[in-house]
Protein backbone atom coordinates (compact mmCIF):
# COMPACT_ATOMS: atom_id res chain seq x y z
CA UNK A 1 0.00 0.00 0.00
CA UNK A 2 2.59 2.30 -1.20
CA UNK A 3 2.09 5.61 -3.35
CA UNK A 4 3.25 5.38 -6.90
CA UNK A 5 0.48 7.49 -8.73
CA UNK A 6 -0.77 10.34 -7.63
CA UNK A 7 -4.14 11.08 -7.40
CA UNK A 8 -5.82 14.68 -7.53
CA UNK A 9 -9.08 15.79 -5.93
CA UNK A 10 -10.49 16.04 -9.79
CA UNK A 11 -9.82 12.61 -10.34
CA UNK A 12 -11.76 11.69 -6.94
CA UNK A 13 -14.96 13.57 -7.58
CA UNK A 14 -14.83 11.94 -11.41
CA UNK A 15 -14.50 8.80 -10.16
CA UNK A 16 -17.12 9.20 -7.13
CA UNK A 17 -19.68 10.23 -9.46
CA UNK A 18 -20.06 6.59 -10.54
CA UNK A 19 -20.77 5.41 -7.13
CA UNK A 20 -23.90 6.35 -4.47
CA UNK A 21 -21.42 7.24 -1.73
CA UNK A 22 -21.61 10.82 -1.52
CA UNK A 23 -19.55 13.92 -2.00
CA UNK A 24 -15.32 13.80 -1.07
CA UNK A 25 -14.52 15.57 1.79
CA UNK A 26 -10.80 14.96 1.93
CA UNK A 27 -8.59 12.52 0.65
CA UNK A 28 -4.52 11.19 1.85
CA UNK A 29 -2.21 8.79 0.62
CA UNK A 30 -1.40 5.79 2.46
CA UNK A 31 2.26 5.50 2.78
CA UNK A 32 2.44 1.47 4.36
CA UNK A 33 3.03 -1.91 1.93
CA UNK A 34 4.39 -2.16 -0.92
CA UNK A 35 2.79 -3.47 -4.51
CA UNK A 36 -0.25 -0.60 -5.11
CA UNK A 37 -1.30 3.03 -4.46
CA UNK A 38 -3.80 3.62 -1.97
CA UNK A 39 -5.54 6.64 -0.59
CA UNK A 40 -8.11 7.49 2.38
CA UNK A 41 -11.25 9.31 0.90
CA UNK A 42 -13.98 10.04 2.91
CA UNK A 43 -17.07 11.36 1.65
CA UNK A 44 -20.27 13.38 2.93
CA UNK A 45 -21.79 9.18 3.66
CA UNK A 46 -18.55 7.44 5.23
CA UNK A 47 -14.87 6.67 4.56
CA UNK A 48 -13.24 4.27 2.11
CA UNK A 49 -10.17 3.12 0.92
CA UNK A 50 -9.30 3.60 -3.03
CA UNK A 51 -6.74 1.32 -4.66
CA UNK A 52 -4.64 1.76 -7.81
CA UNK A 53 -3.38 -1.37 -9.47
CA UNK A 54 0.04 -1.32 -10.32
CA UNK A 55 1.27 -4.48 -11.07
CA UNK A 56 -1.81 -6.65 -11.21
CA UNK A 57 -2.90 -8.47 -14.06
CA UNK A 58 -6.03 -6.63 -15.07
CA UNK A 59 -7.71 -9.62 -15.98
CA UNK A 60 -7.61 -11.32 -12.29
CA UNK A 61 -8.99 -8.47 -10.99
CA UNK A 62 -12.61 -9.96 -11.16
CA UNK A 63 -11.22 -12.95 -8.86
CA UNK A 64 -10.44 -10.32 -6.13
CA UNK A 65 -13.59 -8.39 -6.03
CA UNK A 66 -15.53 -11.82 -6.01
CA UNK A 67 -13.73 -13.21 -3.30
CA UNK A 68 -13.82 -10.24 -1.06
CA UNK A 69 -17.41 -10.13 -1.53
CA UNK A 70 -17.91 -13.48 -1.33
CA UNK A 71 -16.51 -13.42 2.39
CA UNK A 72 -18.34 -10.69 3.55
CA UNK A 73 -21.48 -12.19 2.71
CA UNK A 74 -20.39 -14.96 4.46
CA UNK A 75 -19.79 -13.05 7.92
CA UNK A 76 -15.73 -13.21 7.60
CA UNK A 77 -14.54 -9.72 8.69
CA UNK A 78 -12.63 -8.49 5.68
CA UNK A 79 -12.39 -5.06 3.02
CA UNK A 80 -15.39 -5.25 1.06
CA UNK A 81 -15.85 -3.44 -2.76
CA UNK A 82 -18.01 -0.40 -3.49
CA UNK A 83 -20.59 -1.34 -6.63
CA UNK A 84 -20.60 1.49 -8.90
CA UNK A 85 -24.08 2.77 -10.22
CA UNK A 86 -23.65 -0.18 -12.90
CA UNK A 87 -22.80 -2.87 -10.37
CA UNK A 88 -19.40 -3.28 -11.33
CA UNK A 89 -16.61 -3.00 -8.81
CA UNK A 90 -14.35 -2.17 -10.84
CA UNK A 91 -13.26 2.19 -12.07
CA UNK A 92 -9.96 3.79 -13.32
CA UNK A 93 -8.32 6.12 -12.20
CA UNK A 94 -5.11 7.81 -14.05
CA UNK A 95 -5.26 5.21 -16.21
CA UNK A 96 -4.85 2.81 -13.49
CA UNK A 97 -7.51 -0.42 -12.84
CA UNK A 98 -9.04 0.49 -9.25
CA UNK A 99 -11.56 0.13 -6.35
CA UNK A 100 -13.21 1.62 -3.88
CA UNK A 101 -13.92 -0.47 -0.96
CA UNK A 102 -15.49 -0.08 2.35
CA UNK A 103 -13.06 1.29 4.93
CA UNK A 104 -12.73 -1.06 7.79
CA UNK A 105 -12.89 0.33 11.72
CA UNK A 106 -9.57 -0.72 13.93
CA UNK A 107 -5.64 -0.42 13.03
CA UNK A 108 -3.45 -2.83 12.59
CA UNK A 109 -0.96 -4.32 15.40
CA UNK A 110 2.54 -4.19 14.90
CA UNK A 111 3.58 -5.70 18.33
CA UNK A 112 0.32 -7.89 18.65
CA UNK A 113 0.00 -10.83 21.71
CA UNK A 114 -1.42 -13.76 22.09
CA UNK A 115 -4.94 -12.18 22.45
CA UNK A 116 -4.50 -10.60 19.00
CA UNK A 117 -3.03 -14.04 18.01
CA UNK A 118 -6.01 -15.98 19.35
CA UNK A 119 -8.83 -13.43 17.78
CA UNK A 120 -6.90 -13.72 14.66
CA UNK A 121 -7.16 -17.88 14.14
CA UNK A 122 -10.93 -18.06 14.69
CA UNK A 123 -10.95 -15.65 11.90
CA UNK A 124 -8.57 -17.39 9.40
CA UNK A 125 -10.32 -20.22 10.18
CA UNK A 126 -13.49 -19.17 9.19
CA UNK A 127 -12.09 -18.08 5.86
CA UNK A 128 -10.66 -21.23 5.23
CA UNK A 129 -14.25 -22.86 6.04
CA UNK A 130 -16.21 -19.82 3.79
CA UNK A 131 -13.86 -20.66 0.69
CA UNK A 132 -15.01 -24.38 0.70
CA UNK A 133 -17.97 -22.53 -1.57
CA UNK A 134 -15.96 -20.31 -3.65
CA UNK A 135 -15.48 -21.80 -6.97
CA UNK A 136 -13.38 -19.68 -8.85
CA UNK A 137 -9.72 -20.55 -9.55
CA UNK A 138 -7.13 -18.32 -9.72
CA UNK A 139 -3.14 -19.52 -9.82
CA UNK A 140 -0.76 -18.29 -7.30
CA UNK A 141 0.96 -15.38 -9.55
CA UNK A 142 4.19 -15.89 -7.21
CA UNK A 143 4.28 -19.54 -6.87
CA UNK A 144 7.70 -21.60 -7.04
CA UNK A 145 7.70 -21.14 -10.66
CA UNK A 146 7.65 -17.14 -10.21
CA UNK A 147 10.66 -17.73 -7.23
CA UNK A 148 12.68 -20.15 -9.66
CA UNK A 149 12.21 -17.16 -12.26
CA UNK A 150 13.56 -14.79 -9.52
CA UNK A 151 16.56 -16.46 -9.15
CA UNK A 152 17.37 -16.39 -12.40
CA UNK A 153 16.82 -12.76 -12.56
CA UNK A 154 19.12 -12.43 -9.14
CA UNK A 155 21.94 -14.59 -11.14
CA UNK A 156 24.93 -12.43 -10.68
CA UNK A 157 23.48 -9.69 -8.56
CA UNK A 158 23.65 -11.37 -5.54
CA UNK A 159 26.44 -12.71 -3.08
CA UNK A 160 27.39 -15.95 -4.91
CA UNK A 161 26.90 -18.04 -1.34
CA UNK A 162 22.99 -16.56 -1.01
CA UNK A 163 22.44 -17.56 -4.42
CA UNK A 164 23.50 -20.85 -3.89
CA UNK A 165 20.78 -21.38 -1.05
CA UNK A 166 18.10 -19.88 -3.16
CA UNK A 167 18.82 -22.71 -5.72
CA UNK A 168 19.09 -25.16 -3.40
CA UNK A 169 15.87 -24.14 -1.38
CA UNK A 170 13.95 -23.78 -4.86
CA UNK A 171 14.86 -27.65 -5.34
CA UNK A 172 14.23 -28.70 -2.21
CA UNK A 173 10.70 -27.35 -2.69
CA UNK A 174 10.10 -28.69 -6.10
CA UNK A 175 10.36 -32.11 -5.07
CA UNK A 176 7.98 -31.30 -2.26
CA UNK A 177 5.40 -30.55 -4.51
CA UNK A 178 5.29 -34.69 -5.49
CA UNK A 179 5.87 -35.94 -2.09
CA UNK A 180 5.47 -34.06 0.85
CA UNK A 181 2.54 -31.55 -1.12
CA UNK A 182 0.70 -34.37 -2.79
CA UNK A 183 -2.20 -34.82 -0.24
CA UNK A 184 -2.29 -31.35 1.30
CA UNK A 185 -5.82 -29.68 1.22
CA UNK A 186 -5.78 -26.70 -1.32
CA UNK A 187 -8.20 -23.68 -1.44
CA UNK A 188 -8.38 -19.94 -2.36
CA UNK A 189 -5.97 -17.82 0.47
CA UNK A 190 -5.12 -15.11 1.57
CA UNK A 191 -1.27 -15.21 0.79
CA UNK A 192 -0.44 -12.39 2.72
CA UNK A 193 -1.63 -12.18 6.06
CA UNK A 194 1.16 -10.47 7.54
CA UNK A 195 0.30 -7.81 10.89
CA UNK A 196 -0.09 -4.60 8.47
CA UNK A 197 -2.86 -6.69 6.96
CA UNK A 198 -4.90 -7.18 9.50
CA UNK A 199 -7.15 -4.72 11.88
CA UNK A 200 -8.19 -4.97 15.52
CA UNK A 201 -10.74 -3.22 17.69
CA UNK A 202 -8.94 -3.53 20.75
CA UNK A 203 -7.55 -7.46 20.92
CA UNK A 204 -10.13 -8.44 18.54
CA UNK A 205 -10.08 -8.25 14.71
CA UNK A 206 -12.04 -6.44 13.32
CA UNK A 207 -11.27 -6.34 9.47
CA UNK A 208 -8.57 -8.32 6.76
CA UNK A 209 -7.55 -6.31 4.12
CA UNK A 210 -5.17 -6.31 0.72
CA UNK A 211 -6.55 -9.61 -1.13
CA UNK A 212 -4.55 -8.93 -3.71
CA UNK A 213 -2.37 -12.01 -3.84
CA UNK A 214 -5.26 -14.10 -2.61
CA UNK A 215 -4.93 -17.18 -4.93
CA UNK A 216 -5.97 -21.60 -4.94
CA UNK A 217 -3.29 -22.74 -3.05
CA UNK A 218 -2.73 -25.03 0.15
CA UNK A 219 -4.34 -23.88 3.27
CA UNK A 220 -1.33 -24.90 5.13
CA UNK A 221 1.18 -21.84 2.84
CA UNK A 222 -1.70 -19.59 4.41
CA UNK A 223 -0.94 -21.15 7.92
CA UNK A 224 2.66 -20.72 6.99
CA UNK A 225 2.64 -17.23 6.11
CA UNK A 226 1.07 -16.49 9.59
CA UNK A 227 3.05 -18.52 11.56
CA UNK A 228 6.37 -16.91 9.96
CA UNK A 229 5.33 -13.64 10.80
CA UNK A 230 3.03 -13.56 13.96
CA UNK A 231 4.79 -15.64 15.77
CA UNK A 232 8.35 -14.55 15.52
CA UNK A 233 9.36 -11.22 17.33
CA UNK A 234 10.89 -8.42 15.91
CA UNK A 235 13.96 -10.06 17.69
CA UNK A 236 13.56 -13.02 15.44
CA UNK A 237 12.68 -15.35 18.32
CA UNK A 238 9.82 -18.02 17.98
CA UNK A 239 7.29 -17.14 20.38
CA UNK A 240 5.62 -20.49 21.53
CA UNK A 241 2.47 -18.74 22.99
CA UNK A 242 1.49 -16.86 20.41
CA UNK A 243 1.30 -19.74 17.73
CA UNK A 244 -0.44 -21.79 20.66
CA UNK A 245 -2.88 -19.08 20.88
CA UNK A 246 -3.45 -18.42 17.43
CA UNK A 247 -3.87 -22.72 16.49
CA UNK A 248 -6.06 -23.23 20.17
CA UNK A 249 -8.59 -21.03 18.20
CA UNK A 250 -7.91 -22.18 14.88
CA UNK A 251 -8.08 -26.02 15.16
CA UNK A 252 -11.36 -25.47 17.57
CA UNK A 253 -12.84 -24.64 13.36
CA UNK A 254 -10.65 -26.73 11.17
CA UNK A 255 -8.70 -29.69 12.15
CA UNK A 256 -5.63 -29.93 10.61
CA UNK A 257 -4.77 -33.10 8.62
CA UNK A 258 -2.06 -35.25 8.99
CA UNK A 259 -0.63 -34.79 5.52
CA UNK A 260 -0.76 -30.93 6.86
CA UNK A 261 0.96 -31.70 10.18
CA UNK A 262 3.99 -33.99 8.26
CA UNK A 263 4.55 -30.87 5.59
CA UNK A 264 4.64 -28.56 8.14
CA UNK A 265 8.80 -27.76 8.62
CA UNK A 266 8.81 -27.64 4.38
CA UNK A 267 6.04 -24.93 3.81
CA UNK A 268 7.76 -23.06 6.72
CA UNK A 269 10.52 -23.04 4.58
CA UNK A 270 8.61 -22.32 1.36
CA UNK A 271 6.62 -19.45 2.92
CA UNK A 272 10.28 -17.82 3.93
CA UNK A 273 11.43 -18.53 0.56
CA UNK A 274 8.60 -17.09 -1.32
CA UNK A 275 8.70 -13.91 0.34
CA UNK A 276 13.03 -13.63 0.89
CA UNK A 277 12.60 -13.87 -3.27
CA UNK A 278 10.25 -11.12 -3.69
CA UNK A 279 11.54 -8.89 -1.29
CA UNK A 280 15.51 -9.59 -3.33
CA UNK A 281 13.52 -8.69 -6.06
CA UNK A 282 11.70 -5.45 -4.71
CA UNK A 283 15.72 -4.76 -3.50
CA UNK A 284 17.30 -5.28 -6.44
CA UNK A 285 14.96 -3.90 -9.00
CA UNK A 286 12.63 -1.51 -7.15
CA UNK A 287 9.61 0.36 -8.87
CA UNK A 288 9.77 3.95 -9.32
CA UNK A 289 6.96 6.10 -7.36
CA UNK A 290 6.11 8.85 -4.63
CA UNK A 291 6.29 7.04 -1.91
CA UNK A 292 7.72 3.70 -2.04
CA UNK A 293 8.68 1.46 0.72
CA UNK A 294 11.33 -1.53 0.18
CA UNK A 295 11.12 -3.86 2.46
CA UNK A 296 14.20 -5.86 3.63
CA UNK A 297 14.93 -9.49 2.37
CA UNK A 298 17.53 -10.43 4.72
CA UNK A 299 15.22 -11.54 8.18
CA UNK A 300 13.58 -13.96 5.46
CA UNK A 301 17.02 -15.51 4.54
CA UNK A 302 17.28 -15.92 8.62
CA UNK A 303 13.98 -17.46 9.41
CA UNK A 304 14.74 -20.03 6.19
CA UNK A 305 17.64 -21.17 7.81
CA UNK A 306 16.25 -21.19 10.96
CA UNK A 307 13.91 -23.82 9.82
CA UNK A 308 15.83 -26.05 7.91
CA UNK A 309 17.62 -26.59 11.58
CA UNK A 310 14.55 -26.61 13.41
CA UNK A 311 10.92 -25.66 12.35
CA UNK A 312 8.39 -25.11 15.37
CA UNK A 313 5.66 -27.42 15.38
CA UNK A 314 2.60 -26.55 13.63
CA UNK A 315 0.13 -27.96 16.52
CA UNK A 316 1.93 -27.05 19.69
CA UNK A 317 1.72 -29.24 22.60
């Protein structure tokens, strides 16, 4: 949620005249993430949040808005999208694909607890259950075959010893894809539930936003994903109670299987992967815009390693 295009108040009242929410009042950039613009606009009837596409595939837009809808309607706390006058959710804006959803109440949590932990797996839970009736499809746009590509991109740019463990992780993980991967439950997830993605109302969330690499993939890389970042410190440490808090209220909804609980340590490791890759790539080849935010690769390279010693386990006694 970066700022890469600007937007003017003419562009706002062009765009708002295509929707029933009222006249803008005043409008700000939002200066946190990293892939697309987004501004604050509140209106004479409430506040949203308007996104700019920047590197999304225009054509899996549709996915998005579905989805997001989809899960509010089925009582899963998350940013819904604005129908214009048409019904369509989708506008542009500076020649940019773009929404307007609902602006959420709470702020995110950047040193959360196990409270926040706890709140936070009923609700991922319940998102896994509410996607059992989805039935769109949409690939994971930065799956192992995007990371392998990375690498190859990284080939001589990078310290010739980091490199190295990208390849080596990148086959570790292709042969867990036939082994390991092969009975693993697979859905439409989130793919990026890190703490700046998620809001709370005091210790309980209250809204999940930035779908936007929401994709079919295991439920378990979601788990992963979570796990890699809510339960780890800034320090880097695991912290045992948060993860126990966040899977007491998660496996109270959804039982993990035992083809989950046996691929565990690997996804760890392919969760850390996917997102050391992007970030080398978001180092190494950064986009160009007002406010841009780069985010740095090297505490994924530590929590990779860090796993391939010892991974924490996924149900904790």
């Amino acid at each position: 949620m970066s700022v890469y295009t600007r937007v003017e108040a003419d562009d706002l009242c062009a765009l708002l005249a295509h929707y029933a929410v009222g006249e803008l009042e005043d409008f700000a950039g939002i200066s946190a993430g990293v892939t697309n613009t987004n501004y604050f606009v509140d209106t004479s009837l409430g506040r949203w949040v308007l996104t700019l596409f920047e590197q999304v595939d225009e054509s899996e837009l549709p996915f998005f808005m579905q989805l997001m809808d989809h899960l509010a309607g089925h009582g899963v706390p998350c940013a819904h999208p604005v129908a214009r006058d048409d019904g369509g959710f989708l506008s542009r804006v500076r020649g940019r694909p773009a929404a307007l959803v609902y602006r959420l109440s709470g702020a995110s949590e950047t040193a959360p607890g196990p409270d926040h932990c706890r709140s936070l797996g009923g609700v991922v839970a319940e998102m896994h259950r509410a996607v059992s009736g989805f039935t769109p499809v949409q690939k994971n746009a930065r799956n192992l075959d995007w990371v392998a590509a990375a690498a190859r991109r990284l080939n001589g740019l990078m310290d010739t010893a980091e490199h190295a463990l990208l390849a080596e992780e990148i086959a570790f993980q292709q042969e867990a894809i036939g082994t390991l991967y092969a009975e693993l439950p697979a859905a439409v997830v989130h793919a990026d539930l890190f703490r700046d993605n998620v809001l709370f109302d005091h210790a309980r969330v209250s809204g999940l936003i930035d779908f936007y690499y929401a994709c079919h993939d295991y439920l378990l890389f979601d788990l992963a994903i979570i796990c890699n970042d809510w339960a780890f410190g800034d320090d880097e440490r695991y912290r045992p109670a948060f993860w126990q808090a966040f899977m007491h209220a998660y496996t109270r909804r959804r039982a993990p299987t035992d083809a989950e609980i046996a691929a565990w340590p690997a996804m760890l490791r392919a969760a850390a992967l996917r997102f050391w890759a992007s970030r080398l790539i978001d180092a190494y080849f950064p986009m160009s815009g007002e406010v841009v935010h780069i985010k740095d690769p090297a505490p994924f390279k530590r929590l990779l390693l860090a796993h391939r010693e010892a991974a924490p386990a996924l149900v904790p006694a």
